[in-house]
C-alpha atoms as a PDB file:
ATOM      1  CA  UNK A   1     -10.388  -8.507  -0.907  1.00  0.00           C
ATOM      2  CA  UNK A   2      -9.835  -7.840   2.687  1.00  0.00           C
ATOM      3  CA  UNK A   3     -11.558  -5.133   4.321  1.00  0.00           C
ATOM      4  CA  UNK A   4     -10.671  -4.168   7.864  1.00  0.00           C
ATOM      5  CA  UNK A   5     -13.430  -3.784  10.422  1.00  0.00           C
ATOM      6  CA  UNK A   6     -12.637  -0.052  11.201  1.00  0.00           C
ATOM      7  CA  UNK A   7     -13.306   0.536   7.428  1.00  0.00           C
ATOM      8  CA  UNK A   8     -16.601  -1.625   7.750  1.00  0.00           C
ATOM      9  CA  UNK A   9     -17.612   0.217  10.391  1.00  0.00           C
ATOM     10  CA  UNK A  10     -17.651   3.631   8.563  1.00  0.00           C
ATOM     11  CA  UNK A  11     -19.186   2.147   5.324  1.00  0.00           C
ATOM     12  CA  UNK A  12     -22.126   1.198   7.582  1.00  0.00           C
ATOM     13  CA  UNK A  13     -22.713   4.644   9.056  1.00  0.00           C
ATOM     14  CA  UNK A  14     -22.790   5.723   5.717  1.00  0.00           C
ATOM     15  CA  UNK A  15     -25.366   3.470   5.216  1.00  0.00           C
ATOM     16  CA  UNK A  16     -27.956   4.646   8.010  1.00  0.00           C
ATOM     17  CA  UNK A  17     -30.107   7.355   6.046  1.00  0.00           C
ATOM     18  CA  UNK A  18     -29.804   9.610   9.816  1.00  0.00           C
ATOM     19  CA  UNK A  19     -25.993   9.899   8.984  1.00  0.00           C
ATOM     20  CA  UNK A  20     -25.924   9.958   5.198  1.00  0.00           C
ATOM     21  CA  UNK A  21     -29.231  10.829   3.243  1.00  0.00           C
ATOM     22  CA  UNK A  22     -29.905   9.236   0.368  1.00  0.00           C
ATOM     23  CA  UNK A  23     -29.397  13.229  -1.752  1.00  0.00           C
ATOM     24  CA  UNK A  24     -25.839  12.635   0.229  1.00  0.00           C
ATOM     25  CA  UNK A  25     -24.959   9.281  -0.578  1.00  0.00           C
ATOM     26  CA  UNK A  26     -23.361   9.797  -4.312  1.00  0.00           C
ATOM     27  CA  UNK A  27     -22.100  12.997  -3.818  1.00  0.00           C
ATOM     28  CA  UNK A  28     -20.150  10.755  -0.404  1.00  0.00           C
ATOM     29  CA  UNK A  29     -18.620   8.462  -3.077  1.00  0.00           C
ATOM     30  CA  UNK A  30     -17.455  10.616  -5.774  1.00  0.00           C
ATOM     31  CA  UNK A  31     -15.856  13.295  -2.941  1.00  0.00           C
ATOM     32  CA  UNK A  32     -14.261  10.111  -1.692  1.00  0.00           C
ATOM     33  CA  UNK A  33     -12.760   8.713  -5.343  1.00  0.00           C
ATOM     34  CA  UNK A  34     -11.883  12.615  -6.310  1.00  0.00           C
ATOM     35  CA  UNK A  35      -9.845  12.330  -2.604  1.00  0.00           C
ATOM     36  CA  UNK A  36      -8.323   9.818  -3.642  1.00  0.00           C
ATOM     37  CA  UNK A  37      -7.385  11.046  -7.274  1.00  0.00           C
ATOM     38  CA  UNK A  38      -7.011  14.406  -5.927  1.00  0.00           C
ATOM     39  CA  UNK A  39      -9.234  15.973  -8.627  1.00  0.00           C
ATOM     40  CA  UNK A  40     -11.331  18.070  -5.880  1.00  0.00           C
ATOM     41  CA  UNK A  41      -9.902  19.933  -3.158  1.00  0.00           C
ATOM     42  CA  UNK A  42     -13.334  21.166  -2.213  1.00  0.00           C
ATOM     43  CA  UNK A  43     -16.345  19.449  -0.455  1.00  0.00           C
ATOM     44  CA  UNK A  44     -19.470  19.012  -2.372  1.00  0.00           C
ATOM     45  CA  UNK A  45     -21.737  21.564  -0.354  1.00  0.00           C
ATOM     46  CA  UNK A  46     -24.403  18.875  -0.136  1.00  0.00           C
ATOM     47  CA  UNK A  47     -21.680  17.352   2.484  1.00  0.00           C
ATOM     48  CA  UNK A  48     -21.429  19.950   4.165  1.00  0.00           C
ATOM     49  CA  UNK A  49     -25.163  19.723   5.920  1.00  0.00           C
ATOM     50  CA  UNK A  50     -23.619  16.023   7.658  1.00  0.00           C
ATOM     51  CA  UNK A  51     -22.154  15.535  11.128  1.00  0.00           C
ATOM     52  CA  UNK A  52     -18.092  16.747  10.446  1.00  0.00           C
ATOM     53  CA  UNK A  53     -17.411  13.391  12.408  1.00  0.00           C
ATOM     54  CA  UNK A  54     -19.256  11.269  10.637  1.00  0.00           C
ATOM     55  CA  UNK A  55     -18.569  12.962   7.119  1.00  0.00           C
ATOM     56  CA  UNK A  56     -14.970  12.426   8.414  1.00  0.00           C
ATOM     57  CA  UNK A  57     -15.366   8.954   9.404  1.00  0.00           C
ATOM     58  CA  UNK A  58     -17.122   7.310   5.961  1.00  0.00           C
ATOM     59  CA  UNK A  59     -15.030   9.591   3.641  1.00  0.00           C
ATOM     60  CA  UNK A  60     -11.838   7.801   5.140  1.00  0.00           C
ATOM     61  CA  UNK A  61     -13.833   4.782   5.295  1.00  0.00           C
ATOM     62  CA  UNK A  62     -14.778   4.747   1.679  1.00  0.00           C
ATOM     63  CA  UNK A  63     -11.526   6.185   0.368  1.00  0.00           C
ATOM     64  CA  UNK A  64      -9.805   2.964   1.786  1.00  0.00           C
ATOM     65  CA  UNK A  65     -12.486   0.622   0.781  1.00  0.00           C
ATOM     66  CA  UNK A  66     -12.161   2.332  -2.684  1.00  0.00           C
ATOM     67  CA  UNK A  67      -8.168   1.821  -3.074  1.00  0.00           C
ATOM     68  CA  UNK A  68      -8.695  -1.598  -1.813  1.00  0.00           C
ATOM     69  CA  UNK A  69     -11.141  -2.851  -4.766  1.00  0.00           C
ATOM     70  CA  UNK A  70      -9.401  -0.837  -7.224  1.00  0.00           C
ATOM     71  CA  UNK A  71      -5.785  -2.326  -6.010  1.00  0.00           C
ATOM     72  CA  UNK A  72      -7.089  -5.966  -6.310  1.00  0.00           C
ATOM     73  CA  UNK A  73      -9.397  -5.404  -9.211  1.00  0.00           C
ATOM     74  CA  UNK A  74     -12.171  -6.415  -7.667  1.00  0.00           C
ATOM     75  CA  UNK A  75     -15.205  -7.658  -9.454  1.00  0.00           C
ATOM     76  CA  UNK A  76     -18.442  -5.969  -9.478  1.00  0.00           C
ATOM     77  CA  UNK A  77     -20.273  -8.974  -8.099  1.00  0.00           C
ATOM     78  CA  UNK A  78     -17.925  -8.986  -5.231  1.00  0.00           C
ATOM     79  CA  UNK A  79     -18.329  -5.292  -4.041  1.00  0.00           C
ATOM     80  CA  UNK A  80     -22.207  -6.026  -4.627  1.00  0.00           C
ATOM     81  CA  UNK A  81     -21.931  -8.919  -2.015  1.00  0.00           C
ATOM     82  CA  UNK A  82     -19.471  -6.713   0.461  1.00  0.00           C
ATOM     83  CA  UNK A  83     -22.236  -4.178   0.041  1.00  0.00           C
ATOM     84  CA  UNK A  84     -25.259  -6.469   0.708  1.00  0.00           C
ATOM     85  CA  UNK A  85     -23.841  -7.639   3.635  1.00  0.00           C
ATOM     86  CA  UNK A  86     -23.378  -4.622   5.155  1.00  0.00           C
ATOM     87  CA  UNK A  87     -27.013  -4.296   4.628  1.00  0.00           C
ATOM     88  CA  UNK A  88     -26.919  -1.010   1.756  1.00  0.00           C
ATOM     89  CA  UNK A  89     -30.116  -0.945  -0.399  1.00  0.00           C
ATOM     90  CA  UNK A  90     -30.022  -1.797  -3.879  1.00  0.00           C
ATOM     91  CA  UNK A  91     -29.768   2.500  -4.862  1.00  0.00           C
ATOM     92  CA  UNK A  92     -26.874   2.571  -3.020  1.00  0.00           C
ATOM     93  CA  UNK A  93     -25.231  -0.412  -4.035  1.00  0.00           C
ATOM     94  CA  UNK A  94     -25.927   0.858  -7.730  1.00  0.00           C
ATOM     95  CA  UNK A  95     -24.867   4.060  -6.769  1.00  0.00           C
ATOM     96  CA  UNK A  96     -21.538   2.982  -5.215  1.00  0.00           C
ATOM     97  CA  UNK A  97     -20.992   0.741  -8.267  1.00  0.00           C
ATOM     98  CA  UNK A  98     -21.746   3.295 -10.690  1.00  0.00           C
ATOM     99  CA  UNK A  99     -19.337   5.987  -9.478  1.00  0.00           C
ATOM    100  CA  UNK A 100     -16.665   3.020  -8.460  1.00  0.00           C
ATOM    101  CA  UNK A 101     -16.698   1.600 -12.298  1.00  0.00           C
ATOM    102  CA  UNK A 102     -16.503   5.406 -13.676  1.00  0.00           C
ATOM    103  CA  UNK A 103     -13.432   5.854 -11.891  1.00  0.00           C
ATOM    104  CA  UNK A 104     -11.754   2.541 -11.712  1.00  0.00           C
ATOM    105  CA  UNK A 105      -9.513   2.668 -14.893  1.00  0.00           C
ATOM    106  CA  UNK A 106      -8.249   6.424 -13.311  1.00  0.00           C
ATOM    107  CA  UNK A 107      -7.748   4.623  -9.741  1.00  0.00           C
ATOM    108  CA  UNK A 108      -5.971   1.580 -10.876  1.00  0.00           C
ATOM    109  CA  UNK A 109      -3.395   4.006 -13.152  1.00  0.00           C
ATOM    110  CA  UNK A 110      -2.469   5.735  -9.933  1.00  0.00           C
ATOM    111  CA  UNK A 111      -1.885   2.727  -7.812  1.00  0.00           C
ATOM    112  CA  UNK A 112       0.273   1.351 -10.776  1.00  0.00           C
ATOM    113  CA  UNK A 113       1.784   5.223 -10.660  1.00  0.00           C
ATOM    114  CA  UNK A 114       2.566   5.122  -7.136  1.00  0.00           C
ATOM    115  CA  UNK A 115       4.643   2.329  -5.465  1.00  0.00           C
ATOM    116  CA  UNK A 116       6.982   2.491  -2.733  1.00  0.00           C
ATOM    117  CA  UNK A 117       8.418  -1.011  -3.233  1.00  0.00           C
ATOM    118  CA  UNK A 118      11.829  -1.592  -1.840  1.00  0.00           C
ATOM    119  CA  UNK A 119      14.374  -3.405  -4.227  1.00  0.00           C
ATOM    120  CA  UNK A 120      14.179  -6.886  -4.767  1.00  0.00           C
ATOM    121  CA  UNK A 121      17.787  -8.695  -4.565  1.00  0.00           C
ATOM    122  CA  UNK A 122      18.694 -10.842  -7.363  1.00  0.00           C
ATOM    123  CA  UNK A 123      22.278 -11.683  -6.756  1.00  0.00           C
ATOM    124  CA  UNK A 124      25.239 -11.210  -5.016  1.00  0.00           C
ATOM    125  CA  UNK A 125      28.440 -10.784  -5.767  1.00  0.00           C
ATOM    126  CA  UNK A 126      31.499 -10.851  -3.424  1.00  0.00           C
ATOM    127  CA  UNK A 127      35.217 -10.604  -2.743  1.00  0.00           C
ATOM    128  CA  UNK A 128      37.873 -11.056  -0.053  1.00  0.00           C
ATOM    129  CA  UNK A 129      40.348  -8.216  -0.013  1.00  0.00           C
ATOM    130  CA  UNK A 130      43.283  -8.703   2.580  1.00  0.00           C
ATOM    131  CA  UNK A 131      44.587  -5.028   3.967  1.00  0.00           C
ATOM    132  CA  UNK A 132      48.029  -5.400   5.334  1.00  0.00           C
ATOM    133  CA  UNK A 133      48.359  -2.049   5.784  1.00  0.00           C
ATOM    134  CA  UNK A 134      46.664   1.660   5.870  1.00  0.00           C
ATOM    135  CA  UNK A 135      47.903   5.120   5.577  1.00  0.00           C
ATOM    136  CA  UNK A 136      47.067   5.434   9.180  1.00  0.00           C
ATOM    137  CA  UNK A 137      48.624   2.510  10.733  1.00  0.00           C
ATOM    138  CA  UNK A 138      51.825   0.311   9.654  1.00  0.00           C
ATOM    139  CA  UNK A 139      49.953  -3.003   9.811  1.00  0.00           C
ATOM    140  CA  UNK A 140      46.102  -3.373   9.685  1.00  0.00           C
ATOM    141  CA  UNK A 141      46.055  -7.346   8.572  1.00  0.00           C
ATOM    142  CA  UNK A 142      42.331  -7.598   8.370  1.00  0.00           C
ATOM    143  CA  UNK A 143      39.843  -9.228   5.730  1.00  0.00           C
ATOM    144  CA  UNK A 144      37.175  -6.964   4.798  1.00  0.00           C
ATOM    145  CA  UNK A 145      34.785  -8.273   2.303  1.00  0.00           C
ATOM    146  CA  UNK A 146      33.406  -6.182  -0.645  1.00  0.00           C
ATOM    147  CA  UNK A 147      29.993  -7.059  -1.262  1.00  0.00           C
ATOM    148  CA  UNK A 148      27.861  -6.115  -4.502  1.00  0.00           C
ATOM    149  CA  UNK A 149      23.931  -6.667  -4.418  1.00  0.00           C
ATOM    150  CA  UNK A 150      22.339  -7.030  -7.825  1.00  0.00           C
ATOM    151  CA  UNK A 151      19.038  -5.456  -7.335  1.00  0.00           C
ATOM    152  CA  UNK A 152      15.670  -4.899  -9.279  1.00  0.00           C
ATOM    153  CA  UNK A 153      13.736  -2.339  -8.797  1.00  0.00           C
ATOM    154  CA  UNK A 154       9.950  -2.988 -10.157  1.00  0.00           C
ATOM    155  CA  UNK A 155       8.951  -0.814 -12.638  1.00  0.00           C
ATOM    156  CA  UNK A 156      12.522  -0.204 -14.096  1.00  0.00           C
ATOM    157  CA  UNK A 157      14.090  -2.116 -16.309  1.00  0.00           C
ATOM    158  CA  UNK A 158      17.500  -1.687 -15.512  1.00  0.00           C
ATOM    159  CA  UNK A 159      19.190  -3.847 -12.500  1.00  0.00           C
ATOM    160  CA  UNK A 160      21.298  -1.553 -10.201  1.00  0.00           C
ATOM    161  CA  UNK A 161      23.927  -2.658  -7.750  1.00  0.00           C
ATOM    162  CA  UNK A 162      24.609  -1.827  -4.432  1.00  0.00           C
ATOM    163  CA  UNK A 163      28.231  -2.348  -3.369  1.00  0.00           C
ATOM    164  CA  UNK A 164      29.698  -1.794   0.229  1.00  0.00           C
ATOM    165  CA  UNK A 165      32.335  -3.368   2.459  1.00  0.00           C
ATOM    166  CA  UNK A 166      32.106  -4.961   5.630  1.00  0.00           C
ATOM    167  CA  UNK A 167      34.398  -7.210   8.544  1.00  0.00           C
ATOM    168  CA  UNK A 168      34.000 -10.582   8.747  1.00  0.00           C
ATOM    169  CA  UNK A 169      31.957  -9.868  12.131  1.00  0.00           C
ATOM    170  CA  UNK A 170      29.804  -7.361   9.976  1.00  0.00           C
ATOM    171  CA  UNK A 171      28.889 -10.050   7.663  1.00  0.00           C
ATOM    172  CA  UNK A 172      28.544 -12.698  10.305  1.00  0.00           C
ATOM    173  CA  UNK A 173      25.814 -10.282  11.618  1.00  0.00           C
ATOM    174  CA  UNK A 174      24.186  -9.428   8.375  1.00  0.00           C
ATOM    175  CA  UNK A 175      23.938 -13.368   7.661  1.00  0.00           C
ATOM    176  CA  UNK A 176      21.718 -13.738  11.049  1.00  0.00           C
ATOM    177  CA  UNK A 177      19.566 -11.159  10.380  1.00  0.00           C
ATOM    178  CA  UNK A 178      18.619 -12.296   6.731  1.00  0.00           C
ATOM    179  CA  UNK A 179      18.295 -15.565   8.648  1.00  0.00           C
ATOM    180  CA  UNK A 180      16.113 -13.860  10.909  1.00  0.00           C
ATOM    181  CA  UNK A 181      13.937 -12.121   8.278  1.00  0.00           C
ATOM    182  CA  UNK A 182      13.467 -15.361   6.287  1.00  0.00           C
ATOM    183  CA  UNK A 183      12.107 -17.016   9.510  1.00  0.00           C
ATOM    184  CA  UNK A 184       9.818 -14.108   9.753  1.00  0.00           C
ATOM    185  CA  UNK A 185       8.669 -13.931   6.401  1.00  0.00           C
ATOM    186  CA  UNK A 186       8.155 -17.852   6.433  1.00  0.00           C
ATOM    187  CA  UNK A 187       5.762 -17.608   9.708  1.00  0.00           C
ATOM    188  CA  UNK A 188       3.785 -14.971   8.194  1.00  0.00           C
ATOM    189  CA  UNK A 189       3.361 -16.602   5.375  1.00  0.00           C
ATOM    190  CA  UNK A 190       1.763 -19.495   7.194  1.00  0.00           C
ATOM    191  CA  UNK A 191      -1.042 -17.805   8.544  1.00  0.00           C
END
């Protein structure tokens, strides 16, 4: 798991007792997993004592650092280690795992709940239709392809097509710029 150094950076204030108090420090936690399940529109009134910038700062912090060990199931062990290194004591780090493993099961149901994934293409499917004519002019004599994308969705089982039309210069540029996005996607995948 990847954590960014922004989000670092919060989880440590939340670590210095000036910012966070050790009476604050679960109640921090399981405002930011309620956040993120939306269970709690309210602030624990123990919060409400903190700096607003700070309280602002490591709930955002730990709501993303949250999401991100619940999206790639992270281990116990692992979060322990994160946590170590960003010098937490051993209460917190229990504390943090505590309230983490209590709501992990509710997290991870969400995330599988809530995906914005675009359509994968499977296949595709195309024919040449020659126009000679249209109802507004006497001869047209163009090609126009008809295109049909066979697409998957994830999380539905059915495939779903996605049929238009386009020129022969339309598909010429469509062609370059899925050559273009496989370049892309093969230099980022290299890093």
């Amino acid at each position: 798991m990847e954590v960014s150094t922004n989000v670092l950076q919060g989880i440590t204030a939340a670590n210095n007792n000036e910012n966070v108090p050790d009476d604050c420090f679960p109640a921090l936690v399981t405002s930011a997993c309620q956040g993120i399940l939306n269970q709690s529109p309210h602030i624990d009134p123990r919060l409400r004592k903190l700096d607003q910038d700070v309280l602002k700062e490591t709930l955002a912090s730990f709501a993303l650092f949250i999401s991100e060990a619940a999206k790639h199931d992270t281990d116990v062990q692992s979060l322990m280690s994160l946590l170590e290194e960003c010098n937490f004591s051993k209460d917190r780090i229990k504390t943090f795992v505590s309230v983490f493993c209590k709501n992990k099961p509710f997290l991870q149901t969400l995330l599988a709940n809530t995906h914005e994934s675009l359509p994968h293409v499977l296949g595709v499917k195309w024919r040449l239709d020659y126009y000679i004519k249209s109802n507004h002019l006497e001869k047209t004599h163009q090609p126009v392809y008809l295109l049909s994308l066979v697409t998957e969705i994830p999380g539905e089982s059915e495939l779903q097509e996605l049929n238009f039309s386009c020129t022969l210069e339309q598909l010429q540029m469509l062609v370059g710029k899925l050559r273009d996005a496989s370049k892309c996607v093969e230099r980022f995948a290299q890093l």
